[in-house]
N, C-alpha and C. Protein backbone atom coordinates (compact mmCIF):
# COMPACT_ATOMS: atom_id res chain seq x y z
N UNK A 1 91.72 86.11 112.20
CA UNK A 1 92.12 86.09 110.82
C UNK A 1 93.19 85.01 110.66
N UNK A 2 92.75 83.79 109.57
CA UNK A 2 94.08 83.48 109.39
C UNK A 2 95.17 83.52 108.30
N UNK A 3 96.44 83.87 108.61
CA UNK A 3 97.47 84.00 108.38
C UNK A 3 98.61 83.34 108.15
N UNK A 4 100.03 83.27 108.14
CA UNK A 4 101.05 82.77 108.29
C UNK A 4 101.42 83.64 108.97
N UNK A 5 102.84 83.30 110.01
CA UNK A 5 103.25 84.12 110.98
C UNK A 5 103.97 85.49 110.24
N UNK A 6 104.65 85.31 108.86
CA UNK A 6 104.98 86.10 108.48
C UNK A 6 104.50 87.00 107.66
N UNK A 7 103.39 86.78 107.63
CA UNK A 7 102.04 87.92 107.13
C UNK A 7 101.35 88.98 108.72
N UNK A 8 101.35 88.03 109.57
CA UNK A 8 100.77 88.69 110.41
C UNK A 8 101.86 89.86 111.10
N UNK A 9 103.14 89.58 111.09
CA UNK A 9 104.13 90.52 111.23
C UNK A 9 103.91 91.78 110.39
N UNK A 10 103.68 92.02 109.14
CA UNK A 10 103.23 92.99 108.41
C UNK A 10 102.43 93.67 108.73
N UNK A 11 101.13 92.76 109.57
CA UNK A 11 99.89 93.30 109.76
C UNK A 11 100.33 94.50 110.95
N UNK A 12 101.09 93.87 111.76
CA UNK A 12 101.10 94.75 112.98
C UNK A 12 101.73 96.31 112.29
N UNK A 13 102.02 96.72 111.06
CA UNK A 13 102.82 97.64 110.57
C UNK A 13 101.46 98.58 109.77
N UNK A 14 100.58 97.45 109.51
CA UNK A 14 99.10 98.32 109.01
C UNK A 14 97.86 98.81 110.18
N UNK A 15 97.81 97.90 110.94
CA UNK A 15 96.79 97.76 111.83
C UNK A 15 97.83 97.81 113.10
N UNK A 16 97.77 99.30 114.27
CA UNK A 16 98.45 99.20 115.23
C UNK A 16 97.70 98.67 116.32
N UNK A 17 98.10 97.31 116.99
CA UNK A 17 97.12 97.00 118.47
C UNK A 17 96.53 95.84 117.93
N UNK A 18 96.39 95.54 116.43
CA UNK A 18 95.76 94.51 116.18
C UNK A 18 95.79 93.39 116.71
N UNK A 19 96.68 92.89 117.42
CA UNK A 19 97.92 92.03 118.39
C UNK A 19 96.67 91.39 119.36
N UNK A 20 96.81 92.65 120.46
CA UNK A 20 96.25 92.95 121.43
C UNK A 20 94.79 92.53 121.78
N UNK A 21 93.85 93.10 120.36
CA UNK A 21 92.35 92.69 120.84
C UNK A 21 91.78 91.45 119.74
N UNK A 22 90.98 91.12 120.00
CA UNK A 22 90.55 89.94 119.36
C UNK A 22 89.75 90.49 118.05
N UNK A 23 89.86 89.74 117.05
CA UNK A 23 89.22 90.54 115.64
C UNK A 23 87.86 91.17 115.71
N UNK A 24 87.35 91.12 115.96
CA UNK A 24 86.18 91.09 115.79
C UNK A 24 85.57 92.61 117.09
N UNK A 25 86.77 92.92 118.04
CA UNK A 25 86.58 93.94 118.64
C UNK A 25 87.39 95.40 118.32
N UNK A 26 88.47 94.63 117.49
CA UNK A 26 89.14 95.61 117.25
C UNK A 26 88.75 96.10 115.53
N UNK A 27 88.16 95.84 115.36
CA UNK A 27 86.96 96.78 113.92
C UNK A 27 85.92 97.26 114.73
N UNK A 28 85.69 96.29 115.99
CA UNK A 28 84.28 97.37 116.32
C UNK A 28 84.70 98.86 116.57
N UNK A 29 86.34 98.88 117.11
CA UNK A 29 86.69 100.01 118.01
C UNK A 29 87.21 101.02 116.98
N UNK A 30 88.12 100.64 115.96
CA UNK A 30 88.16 101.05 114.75
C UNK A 30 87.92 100.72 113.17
N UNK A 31 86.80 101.36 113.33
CA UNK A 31 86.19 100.95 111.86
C UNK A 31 86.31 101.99 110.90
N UNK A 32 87.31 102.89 111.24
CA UNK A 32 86.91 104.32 109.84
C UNK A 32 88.62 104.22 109.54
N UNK A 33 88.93 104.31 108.14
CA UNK A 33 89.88 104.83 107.84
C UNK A 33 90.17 105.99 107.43
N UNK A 34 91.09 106.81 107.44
CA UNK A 34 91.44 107.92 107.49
C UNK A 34 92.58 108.15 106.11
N UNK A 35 92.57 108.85 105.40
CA UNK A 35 93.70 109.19 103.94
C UNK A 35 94.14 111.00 104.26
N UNK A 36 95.07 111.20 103.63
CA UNK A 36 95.80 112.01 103.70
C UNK A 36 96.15 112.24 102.33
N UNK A 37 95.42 113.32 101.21
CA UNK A 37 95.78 113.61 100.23
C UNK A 37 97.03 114.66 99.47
N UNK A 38 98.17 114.26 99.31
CA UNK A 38 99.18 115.04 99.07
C UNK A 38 98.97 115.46 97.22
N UNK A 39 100.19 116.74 97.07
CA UNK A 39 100.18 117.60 95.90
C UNK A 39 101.53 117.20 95.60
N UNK A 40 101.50 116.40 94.07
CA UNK A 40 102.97 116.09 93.08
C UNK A 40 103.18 117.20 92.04
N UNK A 41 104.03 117.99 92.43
CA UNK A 41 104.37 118.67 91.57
C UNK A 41 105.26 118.60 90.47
């Protein structure tokens, strides 16, 4: 993916490990996102 260095700093705060594997393996390994629906009272 390209970036600026100070975008890709962010990334590591969305995507953990993203660093680590090369794009294209690290969607193969995680491809599902996950949500967590909370109650505002």
């Amino acid at each position: 993916m390209l970036a600026y260095e100070s975008q890709k700093r962010n990334l590591a705060k969305i995507w953990p490990y993203y660093s680590l594997y090369p794009h294209w393996l690290y969607f193969k390994i995680f491809d599902k996102e996950y949500f967590r629906e909370i109650t505002v009272k």
